[in-house]
PDB file of N, CA and C in Angstrom:
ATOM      1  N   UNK A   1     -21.741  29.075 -36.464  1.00  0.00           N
ATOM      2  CA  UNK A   1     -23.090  28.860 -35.945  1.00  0.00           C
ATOM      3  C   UNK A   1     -23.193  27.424 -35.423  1.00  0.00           C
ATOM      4  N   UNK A   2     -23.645  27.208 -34.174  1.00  0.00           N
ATOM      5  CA  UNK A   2     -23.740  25.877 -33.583  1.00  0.00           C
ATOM      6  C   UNK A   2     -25.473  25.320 -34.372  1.00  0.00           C
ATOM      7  N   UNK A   3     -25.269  23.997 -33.662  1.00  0.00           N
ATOM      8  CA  UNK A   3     -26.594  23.152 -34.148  1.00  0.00           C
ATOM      9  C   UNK A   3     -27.508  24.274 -33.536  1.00  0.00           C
ATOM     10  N   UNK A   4     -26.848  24.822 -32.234  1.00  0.00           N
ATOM     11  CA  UNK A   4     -28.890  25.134 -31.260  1.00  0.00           C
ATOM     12  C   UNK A   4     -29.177  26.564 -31.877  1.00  0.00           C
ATOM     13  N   UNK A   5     -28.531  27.056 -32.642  1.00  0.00           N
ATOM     14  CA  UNK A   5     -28.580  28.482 -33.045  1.00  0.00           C
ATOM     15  C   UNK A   5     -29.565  27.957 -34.787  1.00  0.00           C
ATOM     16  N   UNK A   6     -29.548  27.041 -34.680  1.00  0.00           N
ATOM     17  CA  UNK A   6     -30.417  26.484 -36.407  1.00  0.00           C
ATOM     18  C   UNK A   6     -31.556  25.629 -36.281  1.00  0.00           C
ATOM     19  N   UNK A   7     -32.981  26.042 -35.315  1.00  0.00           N
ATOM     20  CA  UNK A   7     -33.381  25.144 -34.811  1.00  0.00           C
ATOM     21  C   UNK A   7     -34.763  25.588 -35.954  1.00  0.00           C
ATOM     22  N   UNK A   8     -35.432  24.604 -36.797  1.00  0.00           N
ATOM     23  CA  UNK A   8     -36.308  24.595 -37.802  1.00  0.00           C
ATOM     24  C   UNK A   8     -37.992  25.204 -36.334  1.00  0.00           C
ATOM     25  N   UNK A   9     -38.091  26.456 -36.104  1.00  0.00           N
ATOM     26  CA  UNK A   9     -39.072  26.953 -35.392  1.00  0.00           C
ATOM     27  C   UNK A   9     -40.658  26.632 -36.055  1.00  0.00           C
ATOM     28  N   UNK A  10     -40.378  26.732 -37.993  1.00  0.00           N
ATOM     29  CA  UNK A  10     -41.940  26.836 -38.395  1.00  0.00           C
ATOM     30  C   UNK A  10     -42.079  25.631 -38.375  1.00  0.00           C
ATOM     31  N   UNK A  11     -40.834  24.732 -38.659  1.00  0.00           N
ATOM     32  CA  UNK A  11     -41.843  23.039 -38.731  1.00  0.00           C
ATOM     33  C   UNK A  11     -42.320  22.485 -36.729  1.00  0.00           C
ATOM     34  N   UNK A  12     -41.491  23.052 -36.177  1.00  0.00           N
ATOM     35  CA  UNK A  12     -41.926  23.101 -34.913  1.00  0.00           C
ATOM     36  C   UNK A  12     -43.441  22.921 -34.360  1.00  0.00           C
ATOM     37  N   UNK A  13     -44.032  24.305 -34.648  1.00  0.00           N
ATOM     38  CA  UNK A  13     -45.342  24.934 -34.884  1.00  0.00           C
ATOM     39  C   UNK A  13     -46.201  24.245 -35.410  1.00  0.00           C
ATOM     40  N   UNK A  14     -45.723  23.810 -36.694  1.00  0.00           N
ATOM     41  CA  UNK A  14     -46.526  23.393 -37.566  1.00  0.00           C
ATOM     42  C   UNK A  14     -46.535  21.835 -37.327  1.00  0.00           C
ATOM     43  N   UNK A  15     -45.764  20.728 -36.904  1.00  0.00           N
ATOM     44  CA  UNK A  15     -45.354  19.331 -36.538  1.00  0.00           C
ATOM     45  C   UNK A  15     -45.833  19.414 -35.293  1.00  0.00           C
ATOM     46  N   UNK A  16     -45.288  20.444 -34.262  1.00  0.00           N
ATOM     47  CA  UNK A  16     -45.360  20.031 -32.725  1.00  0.00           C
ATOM     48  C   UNK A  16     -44.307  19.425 -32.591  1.00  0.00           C
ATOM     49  N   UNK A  17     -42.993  18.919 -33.262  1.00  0.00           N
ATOM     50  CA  UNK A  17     -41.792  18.949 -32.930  1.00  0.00           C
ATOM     51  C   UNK A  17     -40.810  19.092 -33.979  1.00  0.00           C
ATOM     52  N   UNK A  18     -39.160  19.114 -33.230  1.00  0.00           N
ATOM     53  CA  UNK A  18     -38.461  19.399 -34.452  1.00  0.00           C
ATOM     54  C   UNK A  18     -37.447  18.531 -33.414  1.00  0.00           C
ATOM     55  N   UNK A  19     -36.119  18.056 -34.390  1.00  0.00           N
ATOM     56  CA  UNK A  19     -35.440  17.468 -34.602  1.00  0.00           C
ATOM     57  C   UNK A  19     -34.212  18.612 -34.994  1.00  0.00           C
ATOM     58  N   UNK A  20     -33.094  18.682 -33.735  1.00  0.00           N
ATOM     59  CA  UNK A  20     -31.987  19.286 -33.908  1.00  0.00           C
ATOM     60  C   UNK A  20     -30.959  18.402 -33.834  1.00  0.00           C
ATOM     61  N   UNK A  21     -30.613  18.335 -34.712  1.00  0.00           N
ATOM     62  CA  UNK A  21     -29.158  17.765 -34.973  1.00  0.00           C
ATOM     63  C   UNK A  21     -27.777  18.785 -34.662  1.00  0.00           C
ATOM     64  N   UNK A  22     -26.837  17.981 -34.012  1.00  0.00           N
ATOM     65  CA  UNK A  22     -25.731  18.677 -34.094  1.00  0.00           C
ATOM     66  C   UNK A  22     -25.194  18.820 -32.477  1.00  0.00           C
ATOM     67  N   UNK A  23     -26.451  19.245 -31.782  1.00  0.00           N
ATOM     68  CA  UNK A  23     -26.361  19.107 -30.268  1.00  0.00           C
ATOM     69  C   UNK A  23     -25.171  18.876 -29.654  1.00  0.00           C
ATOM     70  N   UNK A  24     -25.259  17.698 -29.767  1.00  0.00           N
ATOM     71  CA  UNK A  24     -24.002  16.819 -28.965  1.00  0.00           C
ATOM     72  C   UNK A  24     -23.386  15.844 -29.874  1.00  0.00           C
ATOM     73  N   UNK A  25     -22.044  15.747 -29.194  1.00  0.00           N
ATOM     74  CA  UNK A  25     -21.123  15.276 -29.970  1.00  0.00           C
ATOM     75  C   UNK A  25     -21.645  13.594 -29.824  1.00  0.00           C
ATOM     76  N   UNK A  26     -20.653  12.566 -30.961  1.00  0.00           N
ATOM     77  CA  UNK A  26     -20.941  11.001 -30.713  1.00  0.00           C
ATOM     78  C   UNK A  26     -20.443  10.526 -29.280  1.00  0.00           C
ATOM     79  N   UNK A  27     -19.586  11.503 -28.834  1.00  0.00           N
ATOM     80  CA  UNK A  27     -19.431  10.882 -27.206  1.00  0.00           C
ATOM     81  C   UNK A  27     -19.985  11.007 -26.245  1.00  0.00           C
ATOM     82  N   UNK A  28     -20.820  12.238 -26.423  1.00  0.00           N
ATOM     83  CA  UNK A  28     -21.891  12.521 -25.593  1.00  0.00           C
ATOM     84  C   UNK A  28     -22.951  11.992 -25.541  1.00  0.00           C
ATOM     85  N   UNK A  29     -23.333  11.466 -26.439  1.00  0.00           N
ATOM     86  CA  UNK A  29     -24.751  10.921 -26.930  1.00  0.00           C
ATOM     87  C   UNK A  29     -24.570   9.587 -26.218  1.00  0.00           C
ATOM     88  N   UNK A  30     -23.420   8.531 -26.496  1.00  0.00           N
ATOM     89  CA  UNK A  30     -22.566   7.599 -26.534  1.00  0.00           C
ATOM     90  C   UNK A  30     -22.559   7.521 -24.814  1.00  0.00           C
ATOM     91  N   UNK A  31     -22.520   8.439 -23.772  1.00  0.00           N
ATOM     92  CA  UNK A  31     -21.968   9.138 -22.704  1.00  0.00           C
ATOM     93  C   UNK A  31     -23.835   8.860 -21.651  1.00  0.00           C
ATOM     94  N   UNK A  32     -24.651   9.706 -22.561  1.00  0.00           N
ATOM     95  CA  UNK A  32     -25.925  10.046 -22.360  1.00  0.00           C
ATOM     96  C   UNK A  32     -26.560   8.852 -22.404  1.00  0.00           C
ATOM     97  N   UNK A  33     -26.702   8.265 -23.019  1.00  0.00           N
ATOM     98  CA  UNK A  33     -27.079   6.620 -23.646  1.00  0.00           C
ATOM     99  C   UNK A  33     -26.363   5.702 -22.733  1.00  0.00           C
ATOM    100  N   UNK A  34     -25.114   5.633 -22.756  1.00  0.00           N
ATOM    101  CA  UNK A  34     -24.959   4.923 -21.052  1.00  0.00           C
ATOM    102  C   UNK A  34     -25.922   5.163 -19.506  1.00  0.00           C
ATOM    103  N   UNK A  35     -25.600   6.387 -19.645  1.00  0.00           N
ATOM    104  CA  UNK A  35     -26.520   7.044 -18.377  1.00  0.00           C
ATOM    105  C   UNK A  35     -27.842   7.066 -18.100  1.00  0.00           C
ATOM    106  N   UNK A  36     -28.672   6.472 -19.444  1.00  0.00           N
ATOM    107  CA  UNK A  36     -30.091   6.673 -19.602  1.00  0.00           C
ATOM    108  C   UNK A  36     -30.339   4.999 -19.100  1.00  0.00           C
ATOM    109  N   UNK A  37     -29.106   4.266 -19.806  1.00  0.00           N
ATOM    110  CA  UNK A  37     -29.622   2.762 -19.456  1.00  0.00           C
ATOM    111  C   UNK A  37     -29.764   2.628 -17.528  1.00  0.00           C
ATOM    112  N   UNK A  38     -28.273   3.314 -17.709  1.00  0.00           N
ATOM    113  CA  UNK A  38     -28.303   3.245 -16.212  1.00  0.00           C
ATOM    114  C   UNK A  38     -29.159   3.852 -14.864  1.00  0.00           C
ATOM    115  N   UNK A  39     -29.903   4.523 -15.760  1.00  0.00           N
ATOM    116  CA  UNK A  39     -30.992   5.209 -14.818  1.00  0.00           C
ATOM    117  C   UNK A  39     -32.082   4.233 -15.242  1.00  0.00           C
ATOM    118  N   UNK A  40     -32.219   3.222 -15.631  1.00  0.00           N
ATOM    119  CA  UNK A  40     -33.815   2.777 -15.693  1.00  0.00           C
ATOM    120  C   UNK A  40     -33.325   1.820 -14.941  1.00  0.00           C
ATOM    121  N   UNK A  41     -32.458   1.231 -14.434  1.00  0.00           N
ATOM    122  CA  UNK A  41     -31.856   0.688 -13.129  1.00  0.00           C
ATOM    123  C   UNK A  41     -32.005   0.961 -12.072  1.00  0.00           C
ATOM    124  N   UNK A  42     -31.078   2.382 -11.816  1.00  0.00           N
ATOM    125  CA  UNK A  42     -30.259   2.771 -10.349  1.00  0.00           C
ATOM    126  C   UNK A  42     -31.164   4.019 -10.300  1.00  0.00           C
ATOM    127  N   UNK A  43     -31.813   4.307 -10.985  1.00  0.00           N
ATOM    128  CA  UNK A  43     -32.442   5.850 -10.638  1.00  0.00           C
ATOM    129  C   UNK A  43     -34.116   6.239 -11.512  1.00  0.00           C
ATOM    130  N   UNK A  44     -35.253   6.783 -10.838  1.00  0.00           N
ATOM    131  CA  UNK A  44     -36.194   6.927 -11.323  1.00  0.00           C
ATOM    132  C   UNK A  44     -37.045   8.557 -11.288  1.00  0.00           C
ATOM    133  N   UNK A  45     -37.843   8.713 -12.561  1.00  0.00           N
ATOM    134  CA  UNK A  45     -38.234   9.355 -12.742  1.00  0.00           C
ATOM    135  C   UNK A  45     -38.081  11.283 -12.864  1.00  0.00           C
ATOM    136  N   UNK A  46     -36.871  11.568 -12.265  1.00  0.00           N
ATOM    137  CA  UNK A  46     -37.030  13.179 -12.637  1.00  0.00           C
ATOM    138  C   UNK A  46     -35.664  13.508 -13.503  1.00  0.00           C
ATOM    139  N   UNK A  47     -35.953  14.250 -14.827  1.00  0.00           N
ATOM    140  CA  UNK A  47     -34.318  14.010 -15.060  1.00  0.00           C
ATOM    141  C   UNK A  47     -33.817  15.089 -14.624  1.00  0.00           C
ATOM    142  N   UNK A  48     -34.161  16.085 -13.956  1.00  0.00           N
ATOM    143  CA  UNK A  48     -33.159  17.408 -13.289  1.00  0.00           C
ATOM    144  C   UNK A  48     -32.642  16.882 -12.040  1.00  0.00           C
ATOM    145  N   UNK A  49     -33.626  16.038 -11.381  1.00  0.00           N
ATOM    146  CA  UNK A  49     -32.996  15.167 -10.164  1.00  0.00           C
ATOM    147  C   UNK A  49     -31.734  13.680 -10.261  1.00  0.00           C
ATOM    148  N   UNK A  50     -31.665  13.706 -11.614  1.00  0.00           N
ATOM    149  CA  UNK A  50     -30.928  12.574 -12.048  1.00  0.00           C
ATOM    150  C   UNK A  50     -29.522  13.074 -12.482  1.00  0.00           C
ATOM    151  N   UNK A  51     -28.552  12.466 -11.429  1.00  0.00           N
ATOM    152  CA  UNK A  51     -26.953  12.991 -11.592  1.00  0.00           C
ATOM    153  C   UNK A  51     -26.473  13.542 -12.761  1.00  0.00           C
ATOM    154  N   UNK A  52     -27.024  11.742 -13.159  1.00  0.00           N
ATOM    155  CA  UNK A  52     -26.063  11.525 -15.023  1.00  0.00           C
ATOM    156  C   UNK A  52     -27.139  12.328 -15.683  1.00  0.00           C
ATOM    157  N   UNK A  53     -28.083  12.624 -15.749  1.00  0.00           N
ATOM    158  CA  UNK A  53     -28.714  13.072 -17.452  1.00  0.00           C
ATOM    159  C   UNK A  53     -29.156  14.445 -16.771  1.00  0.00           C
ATOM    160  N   UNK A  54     -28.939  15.200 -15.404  1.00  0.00           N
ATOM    161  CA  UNK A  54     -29.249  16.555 -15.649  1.00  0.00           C
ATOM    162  C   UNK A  54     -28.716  17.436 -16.657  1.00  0.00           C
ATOM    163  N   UNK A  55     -27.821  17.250 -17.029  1.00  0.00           N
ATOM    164  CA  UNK A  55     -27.205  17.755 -17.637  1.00  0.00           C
ATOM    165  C   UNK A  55     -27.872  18.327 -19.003  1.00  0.00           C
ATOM    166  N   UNK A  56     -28.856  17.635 -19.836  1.00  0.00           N
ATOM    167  CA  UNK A  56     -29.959  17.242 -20.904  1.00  0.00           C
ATOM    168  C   UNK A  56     -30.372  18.821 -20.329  1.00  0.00           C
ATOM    169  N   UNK A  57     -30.658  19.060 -19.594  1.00  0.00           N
ATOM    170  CA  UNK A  57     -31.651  20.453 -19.205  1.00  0.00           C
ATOM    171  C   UNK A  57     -30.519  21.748 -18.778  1.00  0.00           C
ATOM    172  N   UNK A  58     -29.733  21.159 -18.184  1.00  0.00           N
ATOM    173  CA  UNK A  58     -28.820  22.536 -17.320  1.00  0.00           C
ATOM    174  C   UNK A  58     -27.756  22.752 -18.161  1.00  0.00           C
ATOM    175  N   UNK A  59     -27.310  21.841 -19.733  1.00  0.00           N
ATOM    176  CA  UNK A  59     -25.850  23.052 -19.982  1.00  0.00           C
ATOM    177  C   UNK A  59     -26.113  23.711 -21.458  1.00  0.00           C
ATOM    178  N   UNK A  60     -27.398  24.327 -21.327  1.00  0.00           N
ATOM    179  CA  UNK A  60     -27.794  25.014 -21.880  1.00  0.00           C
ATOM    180  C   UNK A  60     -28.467  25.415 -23.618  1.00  0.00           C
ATOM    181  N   UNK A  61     -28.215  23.820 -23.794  1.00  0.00           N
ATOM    182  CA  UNK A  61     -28.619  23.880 -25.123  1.00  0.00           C
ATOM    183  C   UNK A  61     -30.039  24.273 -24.994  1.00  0.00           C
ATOM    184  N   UNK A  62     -30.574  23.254 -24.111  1.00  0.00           N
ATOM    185  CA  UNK A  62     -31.929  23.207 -24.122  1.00  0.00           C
ATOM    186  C   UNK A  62     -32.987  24.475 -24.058  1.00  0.00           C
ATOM    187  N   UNK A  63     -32.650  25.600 -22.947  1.00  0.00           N
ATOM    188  CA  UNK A  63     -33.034  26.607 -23.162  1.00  0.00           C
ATOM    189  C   UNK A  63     -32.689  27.895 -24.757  1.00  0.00           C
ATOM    190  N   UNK A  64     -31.546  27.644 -25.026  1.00  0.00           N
ATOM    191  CA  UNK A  64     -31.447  28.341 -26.077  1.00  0.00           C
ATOM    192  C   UNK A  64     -32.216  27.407 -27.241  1.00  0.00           C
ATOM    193  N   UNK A  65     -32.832  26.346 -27.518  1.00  0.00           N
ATOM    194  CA  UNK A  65     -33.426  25.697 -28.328  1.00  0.00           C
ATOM    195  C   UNK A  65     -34.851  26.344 -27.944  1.00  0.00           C
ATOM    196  N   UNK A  66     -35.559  26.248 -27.007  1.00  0.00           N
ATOM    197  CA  UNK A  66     -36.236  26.631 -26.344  1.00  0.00           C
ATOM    198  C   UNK A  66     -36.803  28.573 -26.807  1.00  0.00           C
ATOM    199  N   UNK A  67     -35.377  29.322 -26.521  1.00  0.00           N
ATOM    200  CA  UNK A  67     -35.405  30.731 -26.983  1.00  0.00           C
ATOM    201  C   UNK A  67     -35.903  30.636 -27.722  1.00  0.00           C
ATOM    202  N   UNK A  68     -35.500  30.062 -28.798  1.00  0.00           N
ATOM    203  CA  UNK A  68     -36.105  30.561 -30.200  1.00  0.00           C
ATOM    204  C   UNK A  68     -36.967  30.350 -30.596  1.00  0.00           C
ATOM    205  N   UNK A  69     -37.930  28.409 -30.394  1.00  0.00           N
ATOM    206  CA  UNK A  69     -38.817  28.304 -30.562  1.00  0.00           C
ATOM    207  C   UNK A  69     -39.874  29.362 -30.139  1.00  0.00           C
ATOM    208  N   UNK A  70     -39.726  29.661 -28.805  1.00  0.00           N
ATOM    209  CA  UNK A  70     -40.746  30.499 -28.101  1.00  0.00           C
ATOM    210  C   UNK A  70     -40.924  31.867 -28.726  1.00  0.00           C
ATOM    211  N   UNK A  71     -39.883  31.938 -29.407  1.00  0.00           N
ATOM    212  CA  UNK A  71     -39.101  33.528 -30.058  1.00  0.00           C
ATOM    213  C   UNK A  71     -39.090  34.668 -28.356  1.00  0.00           C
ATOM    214  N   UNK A  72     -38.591  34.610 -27.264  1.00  0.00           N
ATOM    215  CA  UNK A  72     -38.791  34.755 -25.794  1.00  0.00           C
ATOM    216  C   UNK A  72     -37.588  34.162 -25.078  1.00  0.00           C
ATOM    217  N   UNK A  73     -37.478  35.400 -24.355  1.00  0.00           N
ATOM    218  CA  UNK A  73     -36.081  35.219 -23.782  1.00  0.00           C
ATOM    219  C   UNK A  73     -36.136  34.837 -22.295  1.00  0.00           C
ATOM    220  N   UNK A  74     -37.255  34.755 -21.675  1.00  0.00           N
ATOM    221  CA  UNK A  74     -38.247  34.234 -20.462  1.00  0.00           C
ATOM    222  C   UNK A  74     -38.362  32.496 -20.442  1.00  0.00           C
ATOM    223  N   UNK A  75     -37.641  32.283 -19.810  1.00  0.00           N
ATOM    224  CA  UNK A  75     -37.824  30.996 -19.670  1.00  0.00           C
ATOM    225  C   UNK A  75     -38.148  30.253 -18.492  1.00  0.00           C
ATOM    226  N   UNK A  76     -39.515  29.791 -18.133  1.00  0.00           N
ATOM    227  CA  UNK A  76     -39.686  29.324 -16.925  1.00  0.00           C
ATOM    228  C   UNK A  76     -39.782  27.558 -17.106  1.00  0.00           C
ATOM    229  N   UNK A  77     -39.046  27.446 -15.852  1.00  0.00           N
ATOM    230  CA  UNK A  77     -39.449  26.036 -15.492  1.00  0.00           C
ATOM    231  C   UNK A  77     -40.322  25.284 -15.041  1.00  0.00           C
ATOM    232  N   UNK A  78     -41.013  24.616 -15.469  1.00  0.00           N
ATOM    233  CA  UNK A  78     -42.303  24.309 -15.086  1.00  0.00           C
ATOM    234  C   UNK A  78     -42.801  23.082 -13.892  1.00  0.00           C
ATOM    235  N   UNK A  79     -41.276  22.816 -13.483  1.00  0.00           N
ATOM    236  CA  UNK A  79     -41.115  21.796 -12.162  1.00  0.00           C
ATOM    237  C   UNK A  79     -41.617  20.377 -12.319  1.00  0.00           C
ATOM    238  N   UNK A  80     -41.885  20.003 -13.808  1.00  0.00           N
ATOM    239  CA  UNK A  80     -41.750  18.501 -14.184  1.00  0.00           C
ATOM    240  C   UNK A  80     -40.827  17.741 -14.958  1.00  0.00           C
ATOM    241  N   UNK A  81     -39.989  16.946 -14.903  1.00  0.00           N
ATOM    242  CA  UNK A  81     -38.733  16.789 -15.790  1.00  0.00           C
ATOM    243  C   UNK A  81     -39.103  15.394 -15.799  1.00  0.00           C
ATOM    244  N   UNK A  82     -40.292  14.758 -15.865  1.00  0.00           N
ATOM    245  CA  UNK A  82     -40.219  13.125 -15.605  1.00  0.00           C
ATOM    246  C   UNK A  82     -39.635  12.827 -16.895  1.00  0.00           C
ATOM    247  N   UNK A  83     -39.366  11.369 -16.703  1.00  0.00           N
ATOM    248  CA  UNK A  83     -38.781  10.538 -18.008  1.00  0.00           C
ATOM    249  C   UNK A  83     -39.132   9.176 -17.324  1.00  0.00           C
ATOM    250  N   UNK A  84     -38.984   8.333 -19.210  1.00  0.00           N
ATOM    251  CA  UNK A  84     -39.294   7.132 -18.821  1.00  0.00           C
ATOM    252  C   UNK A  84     -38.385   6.771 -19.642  1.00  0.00           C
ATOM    253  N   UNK A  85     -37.272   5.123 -19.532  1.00  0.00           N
ATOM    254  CA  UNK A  85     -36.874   4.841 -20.332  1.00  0.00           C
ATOM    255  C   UNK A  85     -37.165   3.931 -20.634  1.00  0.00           C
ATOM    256  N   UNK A  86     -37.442   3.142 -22.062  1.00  0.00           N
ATOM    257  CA  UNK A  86     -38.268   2.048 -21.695  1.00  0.00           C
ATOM    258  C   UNK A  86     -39.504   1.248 -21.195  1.00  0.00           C
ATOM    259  N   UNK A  87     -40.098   2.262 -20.795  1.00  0.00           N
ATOM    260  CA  UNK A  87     -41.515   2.038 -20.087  1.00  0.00           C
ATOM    261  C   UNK A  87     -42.688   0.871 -20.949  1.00  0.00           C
ATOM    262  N   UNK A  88     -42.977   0.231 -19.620  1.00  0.00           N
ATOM    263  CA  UNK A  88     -43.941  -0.699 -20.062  1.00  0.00           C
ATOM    264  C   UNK A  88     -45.129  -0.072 -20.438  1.00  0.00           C
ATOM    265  N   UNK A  89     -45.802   0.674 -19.710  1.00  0.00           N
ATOM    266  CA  UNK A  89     -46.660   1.546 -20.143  1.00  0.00           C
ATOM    267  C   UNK A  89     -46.821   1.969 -21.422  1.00  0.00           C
ATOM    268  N   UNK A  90     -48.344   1.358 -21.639  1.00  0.00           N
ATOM    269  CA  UNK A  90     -48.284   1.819 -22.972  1.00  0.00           C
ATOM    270  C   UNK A  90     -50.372   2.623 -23.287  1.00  0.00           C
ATOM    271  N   UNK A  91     -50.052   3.784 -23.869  1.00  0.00           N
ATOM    272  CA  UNK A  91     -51.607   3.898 -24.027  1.00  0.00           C
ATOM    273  C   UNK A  91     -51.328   6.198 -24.139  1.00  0.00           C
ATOM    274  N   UNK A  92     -53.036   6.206 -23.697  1.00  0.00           N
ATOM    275  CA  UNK A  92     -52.703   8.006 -23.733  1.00  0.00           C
ATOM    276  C   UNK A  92     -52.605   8.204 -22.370  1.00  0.00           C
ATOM    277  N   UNK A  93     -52.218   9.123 -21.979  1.00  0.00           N
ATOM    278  CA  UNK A  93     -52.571  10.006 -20.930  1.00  0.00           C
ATOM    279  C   UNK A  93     -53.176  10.933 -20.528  1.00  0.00           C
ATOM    280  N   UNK A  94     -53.839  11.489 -19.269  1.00  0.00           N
ATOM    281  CA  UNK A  94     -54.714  12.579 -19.573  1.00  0.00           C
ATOM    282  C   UNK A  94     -54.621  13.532 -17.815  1.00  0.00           C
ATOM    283  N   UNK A  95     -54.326  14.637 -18.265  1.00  0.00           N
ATOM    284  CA  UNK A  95     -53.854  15.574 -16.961  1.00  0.00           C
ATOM    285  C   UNK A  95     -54.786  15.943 -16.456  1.00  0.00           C
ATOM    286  N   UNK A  96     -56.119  16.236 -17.644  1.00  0.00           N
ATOM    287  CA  UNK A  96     -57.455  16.955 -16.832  1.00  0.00           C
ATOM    288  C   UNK A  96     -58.071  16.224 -15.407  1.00  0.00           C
ATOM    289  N   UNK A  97     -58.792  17.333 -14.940  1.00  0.00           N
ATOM    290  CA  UNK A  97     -59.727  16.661 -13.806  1.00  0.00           C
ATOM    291  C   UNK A  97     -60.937  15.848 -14.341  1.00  0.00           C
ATOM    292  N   UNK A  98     -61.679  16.029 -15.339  1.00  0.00           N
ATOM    293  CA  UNK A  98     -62.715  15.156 -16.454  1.00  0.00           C
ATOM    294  C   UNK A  98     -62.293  14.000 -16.690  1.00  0.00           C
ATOM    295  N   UNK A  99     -62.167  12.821 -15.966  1.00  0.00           N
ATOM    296  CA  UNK A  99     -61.338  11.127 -16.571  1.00  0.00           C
ATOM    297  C   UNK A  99     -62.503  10.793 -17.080  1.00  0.00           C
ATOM    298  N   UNK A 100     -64.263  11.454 -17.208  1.00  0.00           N
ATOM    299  CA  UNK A 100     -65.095  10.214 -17.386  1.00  0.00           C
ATOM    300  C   UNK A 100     -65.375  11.103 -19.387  1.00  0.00           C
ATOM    301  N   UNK A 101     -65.178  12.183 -19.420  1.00  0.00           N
ATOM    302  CA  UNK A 101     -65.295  12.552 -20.813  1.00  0.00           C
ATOM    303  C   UNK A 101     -64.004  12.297 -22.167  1.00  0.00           C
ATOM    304  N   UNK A 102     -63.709  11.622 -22.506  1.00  0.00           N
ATOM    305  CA  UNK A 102     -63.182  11.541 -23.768  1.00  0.00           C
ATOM    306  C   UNK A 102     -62.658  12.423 -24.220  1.00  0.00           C
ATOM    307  N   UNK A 103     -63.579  13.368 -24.514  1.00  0.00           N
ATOM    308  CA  UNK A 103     -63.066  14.520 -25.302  1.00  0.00           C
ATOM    309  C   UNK A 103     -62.129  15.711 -24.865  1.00  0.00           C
TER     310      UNK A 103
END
Protein backbone atom coordinates (compact mmCIF):
# COMPACT_ATOMS: atom_id res chain seq x y z
CA UNK A 1 0.00 0.00 0.00
CA UNK A 2 1.52 3.40 -1.02
CA UNK A 3 1.28 6.71 1.18
CA UNK A 4 -1.79 8.03 -1.35
CA UNK A 5 -3.81 4.84 -0.86
CA UNK A 6 -3.76 5.85 3.34
CA UNK A 7 -5.05 9.23 3.19
CA UNK A 8 -6.79 10.10 6.94
CA UNK A 9 -10.45 11.24 4.87
CA UNK A 10 -12.44 11.78 8.47
CA UNK A 11 -9.79 14.11 9.91
CA UNK A 12 -9.94 15.76 6.47
CA UNK A 13 -13.69 16.63 6.90
CA UNK A 14 -13.48 17.23 10.15
CA UNK A 15 -9.88 19.67 10.12
CA UNK A 16 -10.41 20.84 6.46
CA UNK A 17 -7.05 19.30 5.91
CA UNK A 18 -4.89 16.32 6.15
CA UNK A 19 -1.36 15.70 5.98
CA UNK A 20 -0.07 12.68 3.76
CA UNK A 21 3.06 11.52 4.34
CA UNK A 22 4.94 9.20 2.24
CA UNK A 23 4.14 10.93 -1.16
CA UNK A 24 7.41 11.58 -2.34
CA UNK A 25 10.58 10.43 -1.82
CA UNK A 26 13.63 12.85 0.11
CA UNK A 27 14.77 13.51 -3.48
CA UNK A 28 11.83 14.61 -4.70
CA UNK A 29 10.83 16.85 -2.15
CA UNK A 30 14.69 17.90 -2.14
CA UNK A 31 14.03 18.15 -6.25
CA UNK A 32 10.51 20.10 -5.66
CA UNK A 33 12.00 22.54 -3.10
CA UNK A 34 14.68 23.49 -5.56
CA UNK A 35 12.06 24.18 -8.16
CA UNK A 36 9.70 26.07 -5.87
CA UNK A 37 12.70 28.46 -4.94
CA UNK A 38 13.29 28.72 -8.41
CA UNK A 39 9.97 29.65 -9.47
CA UNK A 40 9.56 32.62 -7.09
CA UNK A 41 12.38 33.92 -9.35
CA UNK A 42 12.10 32.74 -12.98
CA UNK A 43 8.42 31.89 -13.01
CA UNK A 44 4.94 33.17 -11.60
CA UNK A 45 1.81 32.18 -10.45
CA UNK A 46 0.10 28.94 -12.08
CA UNK A 47 1.56 25.70 -10.96
CA UNK A 48 0.08 23.48 -13.95
CA UNK A 49 1.68 26.21 -16.13
CA UNK A 50 4.98 25.88 -14.25
CA UNK A 51 7.61 23.37 -15.98
CA UNK A 52 9.31 22.34 -12.70
CA UNK A 53 6.34 21.88 -10.18
CA UNK A 54 3.56 20.66 -12.72
CA UNK A 55 4.28 17.76 -11.91
CA UNK A 56 2.64 18.38 -7.97
CA UNK A 57 -0.80 18.00 -9.99
CA UNK A 58 -0.16 15.69 -13.17
CA UNK A 59 1.71 12.39 -11.82
CA UNK A 60 -1.03 11.46 -10.12
CA UNK A 61 -0.82 11.33 -6.60
CA UNK A 62 -2.81 14.22 -6.30
CA UNK A 63 -5.94 13.03 -7.88
CA UNK A 64 -5.91 9.66 -6.26
CA UNK A 65 -5.54 11.67 -2.82
CA UNK A 66 -8.27 13.61 -4.06
CA UNK A 67 -10.43 10.09 -4.99
CA UNK A 68 -10.79 9.25 -1.82
CA UNK A 69 -11.24 12.25 0.01
CA UNK A 70 -14.18 13.02 -2.31
CA UNK A 71 -15.00 9.16 -1.96
CA UNK A 72 -15.66 9.97 -6.28
CA UNK A 73 -14.01 8.88 -9.05
CA UNK A 74 -14.98 12.27 -11.10
CA UNK A 75 -12.48 14.52 -10.95
CA UNK A 76 -12.75 17.94 -12.36
CA UNK A 77 -10.36 20.61 -12.72
CA UNK A 78 -11.29 23.67 -11.70
CA UNK A 79 -8.75 25.88 -13.93
CA UNK A 80 -6.96 27.60 -10.90
CA UNK A 81 -3.56 26.22 -9.83
CA UNK A 82 -2.17 29.65 -8.43
CA UNK A 83 0.67 29.47 -5.89
CA UNK A 84 2.62 31.71 -3.96
CA UNK A 85 5.97 31.11 -2.62
CA UNK A 86 6.86 33.25 -0.11
CA UNK A 87 4.46 35.92 -0.59
CA UNK A 88 4.53 39.23 0.95
CA UNK A 89 1.02 39.36 1.15
CA UNK A 90 -0.33 38.95 4.11
CA UNK A 91 -4.16 39.14 5.42
CA UNK A 92 -7.76 37.19 4.22
CA UNK A 93 -9.06 36.97 1.04
CA UNK A 94 -12.39 37.14 -0.34
CA UNK A 95 -13.83 35.74 -3.87
CA UNK A 96 -17.41 37.06 -3.34
CA UNK A 97 -18.92 39.94 -5.30
CA UNK A 98 -20.06 41.63 -1.55
CA UNK A 99 -16.31 43.43 -0.62
CA UNK A 100 -18.44 45.98 1.52
CA UNK A 101 -20.13 43.07 3.96
CA UNK A 102 -17.85 41.20 6.30
CA UNK A 103 -19.77 38.48 6.74
Amino acid sequence: MSAVDNVDVGGFWENGWTIVRGVYSRDDIKRLRESAHWSRKNFGGDLLANPRLREVLTDGNFVKIARQILGEDKIVYSGDSAFTVNGVQRGFHKDNADRVDPN
